[in-house]
Protein backbone atom coordinates (compact mmCIF):
# COMPACT_ATOMS: atom_id res chain seq x y z
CA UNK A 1 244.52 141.17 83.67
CA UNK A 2 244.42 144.75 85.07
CA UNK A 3 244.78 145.94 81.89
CA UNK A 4 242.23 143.92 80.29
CA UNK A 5 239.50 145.19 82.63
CA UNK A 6 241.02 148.55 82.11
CA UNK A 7 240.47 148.05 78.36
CA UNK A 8 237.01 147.19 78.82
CA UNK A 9 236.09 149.02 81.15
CA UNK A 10 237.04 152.33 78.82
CA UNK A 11 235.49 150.40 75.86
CA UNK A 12 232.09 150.15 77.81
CA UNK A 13 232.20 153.79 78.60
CA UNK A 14 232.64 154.90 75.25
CA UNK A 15 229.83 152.39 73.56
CA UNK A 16 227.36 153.65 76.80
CA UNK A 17 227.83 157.79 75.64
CA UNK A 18 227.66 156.72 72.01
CA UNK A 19 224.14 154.94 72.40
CA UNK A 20 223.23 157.88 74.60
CA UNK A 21 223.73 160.14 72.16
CA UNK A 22 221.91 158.25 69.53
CA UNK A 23 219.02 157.37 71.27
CA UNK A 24 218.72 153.79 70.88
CA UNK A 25 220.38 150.78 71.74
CA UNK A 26 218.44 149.65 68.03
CA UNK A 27 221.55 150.41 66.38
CA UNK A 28 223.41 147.19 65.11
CA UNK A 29 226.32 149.12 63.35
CA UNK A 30 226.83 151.33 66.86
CA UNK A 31 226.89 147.04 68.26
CA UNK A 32 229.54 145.88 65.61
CA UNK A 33 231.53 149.25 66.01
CA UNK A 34 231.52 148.78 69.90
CA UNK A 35 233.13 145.19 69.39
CA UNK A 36 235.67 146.03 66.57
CA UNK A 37 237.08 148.80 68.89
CA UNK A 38 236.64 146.57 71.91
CA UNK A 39 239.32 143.72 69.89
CA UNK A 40 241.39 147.01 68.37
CA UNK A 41 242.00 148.19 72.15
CA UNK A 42 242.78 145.10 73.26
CA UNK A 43 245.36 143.96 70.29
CA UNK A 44 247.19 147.33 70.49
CA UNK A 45 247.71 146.44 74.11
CA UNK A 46 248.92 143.76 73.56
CA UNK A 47 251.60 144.92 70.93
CA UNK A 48 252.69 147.46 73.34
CA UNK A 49 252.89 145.18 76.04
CA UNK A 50 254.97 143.14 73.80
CA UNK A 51 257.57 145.57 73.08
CA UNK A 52 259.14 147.12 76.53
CA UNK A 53 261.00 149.79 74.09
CA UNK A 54 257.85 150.78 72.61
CA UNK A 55 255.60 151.19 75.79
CA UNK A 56 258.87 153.16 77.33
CA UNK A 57 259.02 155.58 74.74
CA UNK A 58 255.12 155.85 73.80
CA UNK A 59 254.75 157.48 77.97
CA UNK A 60 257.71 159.96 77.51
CA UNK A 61 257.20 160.90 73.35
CA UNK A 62 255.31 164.30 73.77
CA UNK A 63 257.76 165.65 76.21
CA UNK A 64 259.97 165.40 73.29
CA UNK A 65 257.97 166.00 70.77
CA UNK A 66 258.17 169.00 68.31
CA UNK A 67 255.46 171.62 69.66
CA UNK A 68 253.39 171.51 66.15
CA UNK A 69 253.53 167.45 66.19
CA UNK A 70 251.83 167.93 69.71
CA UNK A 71 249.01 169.97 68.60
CA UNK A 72 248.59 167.31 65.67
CA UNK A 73 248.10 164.42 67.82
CA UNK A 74 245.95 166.28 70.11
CA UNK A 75 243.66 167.13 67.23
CA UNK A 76 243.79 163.49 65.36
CA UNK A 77 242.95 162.25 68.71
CA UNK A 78 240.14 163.88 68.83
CA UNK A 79 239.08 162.22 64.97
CA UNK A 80 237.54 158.90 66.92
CA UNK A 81 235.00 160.21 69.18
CA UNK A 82 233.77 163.00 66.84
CA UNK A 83 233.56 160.30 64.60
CA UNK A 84 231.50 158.00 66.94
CA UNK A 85 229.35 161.48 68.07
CA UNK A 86 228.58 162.41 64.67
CA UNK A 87 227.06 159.04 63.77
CA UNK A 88 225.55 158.91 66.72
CA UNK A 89 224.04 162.23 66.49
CA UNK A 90 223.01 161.65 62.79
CA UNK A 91 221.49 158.23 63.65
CA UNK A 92 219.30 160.28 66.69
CA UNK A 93 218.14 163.04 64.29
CA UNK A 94 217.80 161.45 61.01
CA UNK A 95 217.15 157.97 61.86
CA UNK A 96 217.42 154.84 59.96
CA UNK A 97 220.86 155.27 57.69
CA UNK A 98 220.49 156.19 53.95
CA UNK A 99 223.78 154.28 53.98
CA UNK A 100 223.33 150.16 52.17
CA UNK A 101 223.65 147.92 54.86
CA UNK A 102 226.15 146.30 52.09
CA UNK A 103 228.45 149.32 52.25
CA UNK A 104 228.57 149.31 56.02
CA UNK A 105 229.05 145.43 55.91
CA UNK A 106 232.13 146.08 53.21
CA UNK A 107 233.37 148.74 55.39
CA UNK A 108 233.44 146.84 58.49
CA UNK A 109 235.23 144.37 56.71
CA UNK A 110 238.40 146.96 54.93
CA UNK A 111 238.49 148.19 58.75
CA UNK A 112 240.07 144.72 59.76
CA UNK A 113 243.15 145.00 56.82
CA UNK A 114 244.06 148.51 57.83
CA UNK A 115 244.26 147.60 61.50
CA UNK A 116 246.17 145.10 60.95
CA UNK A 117 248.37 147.52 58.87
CA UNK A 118 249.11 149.78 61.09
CA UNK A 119 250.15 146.67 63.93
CA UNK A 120 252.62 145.40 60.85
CA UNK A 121 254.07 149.14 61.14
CA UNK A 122 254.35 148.67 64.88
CA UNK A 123 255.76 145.22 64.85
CA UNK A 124 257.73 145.86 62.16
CA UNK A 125 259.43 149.19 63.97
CA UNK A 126 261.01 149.83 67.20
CA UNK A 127 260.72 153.36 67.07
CA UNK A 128 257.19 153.86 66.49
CA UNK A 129 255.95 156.72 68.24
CA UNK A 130 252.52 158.54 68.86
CA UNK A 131 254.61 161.76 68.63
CA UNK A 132 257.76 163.35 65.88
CA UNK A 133 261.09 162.87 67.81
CA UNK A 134 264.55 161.49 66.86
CA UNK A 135 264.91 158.84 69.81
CA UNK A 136 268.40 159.07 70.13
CA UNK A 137 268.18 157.61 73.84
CA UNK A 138 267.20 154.38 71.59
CA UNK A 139 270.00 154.89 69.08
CA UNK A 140 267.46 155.38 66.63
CA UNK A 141 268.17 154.25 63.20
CA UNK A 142 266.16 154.21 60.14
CA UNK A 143 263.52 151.04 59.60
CA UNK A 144 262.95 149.82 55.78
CA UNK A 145 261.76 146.38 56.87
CA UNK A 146 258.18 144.58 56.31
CA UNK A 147 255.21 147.86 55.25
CA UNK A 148 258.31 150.24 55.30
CA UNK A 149 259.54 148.83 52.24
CA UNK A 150 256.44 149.81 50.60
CA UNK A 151 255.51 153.21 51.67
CA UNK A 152 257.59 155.59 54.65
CA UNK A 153 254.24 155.72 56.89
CA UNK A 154 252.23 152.62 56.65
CA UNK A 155 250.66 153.45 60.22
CA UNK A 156 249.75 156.37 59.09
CA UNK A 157 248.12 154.74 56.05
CA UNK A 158 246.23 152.20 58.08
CA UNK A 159 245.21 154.58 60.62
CA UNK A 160 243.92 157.17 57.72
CA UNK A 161 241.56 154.78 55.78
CA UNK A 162 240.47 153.18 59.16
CA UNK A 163 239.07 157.02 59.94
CA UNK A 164 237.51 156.80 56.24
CA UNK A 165 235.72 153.54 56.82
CA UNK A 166 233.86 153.76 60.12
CA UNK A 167 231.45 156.59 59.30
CA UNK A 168 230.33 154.37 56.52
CA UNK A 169 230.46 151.64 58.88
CA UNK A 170 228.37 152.97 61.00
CA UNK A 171 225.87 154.21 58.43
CA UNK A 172 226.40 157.86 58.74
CA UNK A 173 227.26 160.19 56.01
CA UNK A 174 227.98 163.25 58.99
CA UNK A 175 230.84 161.23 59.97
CA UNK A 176 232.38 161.64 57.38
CA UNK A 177 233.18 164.88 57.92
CA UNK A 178 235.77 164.64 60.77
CA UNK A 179 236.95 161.45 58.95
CA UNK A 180 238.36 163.76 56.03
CA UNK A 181 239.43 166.28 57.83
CA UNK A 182 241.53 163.24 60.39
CA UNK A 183 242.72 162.21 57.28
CA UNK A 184 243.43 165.39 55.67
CA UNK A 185 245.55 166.65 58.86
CA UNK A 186 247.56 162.76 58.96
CA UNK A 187 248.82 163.25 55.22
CA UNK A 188 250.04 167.25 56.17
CA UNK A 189 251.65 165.49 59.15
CA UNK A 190 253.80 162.77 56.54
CA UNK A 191 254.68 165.93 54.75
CA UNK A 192 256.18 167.68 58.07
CA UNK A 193 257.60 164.27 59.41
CA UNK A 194 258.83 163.77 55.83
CA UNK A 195 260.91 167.24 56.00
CA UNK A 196 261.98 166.87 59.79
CA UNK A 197 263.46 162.88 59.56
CA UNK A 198 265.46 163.79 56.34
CA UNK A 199 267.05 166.43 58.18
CA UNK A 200 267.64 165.44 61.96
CA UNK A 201 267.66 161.08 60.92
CA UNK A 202 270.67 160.07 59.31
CA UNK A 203 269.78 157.78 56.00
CA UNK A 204 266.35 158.69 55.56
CA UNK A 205 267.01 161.16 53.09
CA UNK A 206 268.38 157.85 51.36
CA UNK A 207 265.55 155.75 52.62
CA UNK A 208 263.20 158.31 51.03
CA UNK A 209 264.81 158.09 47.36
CA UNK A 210 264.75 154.73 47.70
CA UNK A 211 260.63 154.20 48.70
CA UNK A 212 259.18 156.61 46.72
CA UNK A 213 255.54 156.66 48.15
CA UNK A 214 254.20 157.99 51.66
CA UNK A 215 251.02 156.49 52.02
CA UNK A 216 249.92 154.79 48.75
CA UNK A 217 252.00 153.11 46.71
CA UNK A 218 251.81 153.46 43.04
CA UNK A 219 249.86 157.11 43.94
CA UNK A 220 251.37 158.98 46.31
C-alpha cells in the first residue's frame, strides 16, 4: 500500500508540472499520457517487488557500475521528463497539435507492446540491472531464455521505441527531439555493454554468436 500511494503520489506530481507547463488542463493526450505512466509505474513496481534479487541489486547497481554506464543512465533518465516538457512546452506555444489524432491514438497503442517488452526482459532475467556490472555476488550467469533468445537487449528495445512513441503520442513533433537522441545514446550503450559482457561474462561471447541481433531482429 505504501508504495502504491508513493506511486501515485509521484505520478500526480509529474502530470501537475506537465499541465503547468502547457497551459491547459485541455490537453487529452497530456490525460492519456498521465494514466499510461500512472499503470507503467505501478506494473514495474510490482515486478520489482516480485523479484527480491532484482529490487536488492537495482538499490546497490551504480555503486558498481562502470563510471561511463553511470553517466548514461543519468542522461537516459533524464529522456522522460524532457520528453513530457517538450510536449508540454510545444502544446503552450504552438497550440493545437499538427500531429493526426490517429497517429497519437496508434502510438498510444505500440506504447502498450513495448512496455510489456521490456517487463518480459525483466521477468525473463534475474540479473537485470538499471546499471553495467557483472553481479558476481549473484553468481551471475548468462540469460538466453524468453526475448533473449531473440535479440541480447530486449529492454533496451522496449524502452527505446517507448521514447519514440510518446512525443507522437502526445502530439508534439519537439519531443521528438530528446526521444532520438534517448534512443540514439541506448543503442551506443548495447554497443559498450556488448564489448564489456563478452569480456568480463563468461559465455556471452558464445551467447552473442549465437543471437545475432541487439535490438531488432532481422536488422540489427
Amino acid at each position: 500500500m505504501r508504495q502504491a500511494v508513493g506511486t501515485f503520489a509521484f505520478t500526480a506530481v509529474v502530470a501537475v508540472a506537465v499541465f503547468a507547463a502547457a497551459g491547459t488542463v485541455a490537453w487529452w493526450n497530456g490525460w492519456v499520457a498521465a494514466g499510461f505512466l500512472l499503470g507503467l509505474s505501478a506494473a514495474t513496481s510490482r515486478v520489482i517487488e516480485r523479484s527480491p534479487g532484482l529490487k536488492d541489486e537495482r538499490s546497490k547497481a551504480a555503486a558498481r557500475a562502470p563510471r561511463w554506464d553511470r553517466v548514461v543512465v543519468r542522461l537516459t533518465n533524464l529522456a522522460l521528463p524532457a520528453i513530457l516538457l517538450a510536449a508540454a512546452m510545444e502544446r503552450r506555444l504552438v497550440g493545437r497539435a499538427e500531429v493526426p489524432v490517429i497517429a497519437s491514438a496508434a502510438a498510444f497503442a505500440l506504447m502498450l507492446p513495448a512496455a510489456v517488452l521490456t517487463y518480459r526482459a525483466m521477468a525473463a532475467n534475474a540479473f537485470f540491472s538499471s546499471h553495467v556490472r557483472i553481479q558476481h555476488d549473484r553468481a551471475h550467469t548468462v540469460v538466453s531464455r524468453g526475448p533473449y533468445a531473440v535479440v541480447r537487449h530486449p529492454g533496451y528495445a522496449g524502452a527505446a521505441a517507448f521514447n519514440l512513441l510518446l512525443p507522437v503520442a502526445l502530439g508534439s513533433w519537439w519531443a521528438l527531439l530528446p526521444a532520438v537522441l534517448a534512443a540514439a545514446l541506448l543503442v551506443w550503450r548495447t554497443s559498450k555493454e556488448d564489448r564489456f559482457l563478452a569480456a568480463e561474462l563468461p559465455g556471452y561471447a558464445a551467447y552473442a554468436s549465437r543471437v545475432r541481433y541487439r535490438l531488432v531482429p532481422g536488422v540489427w
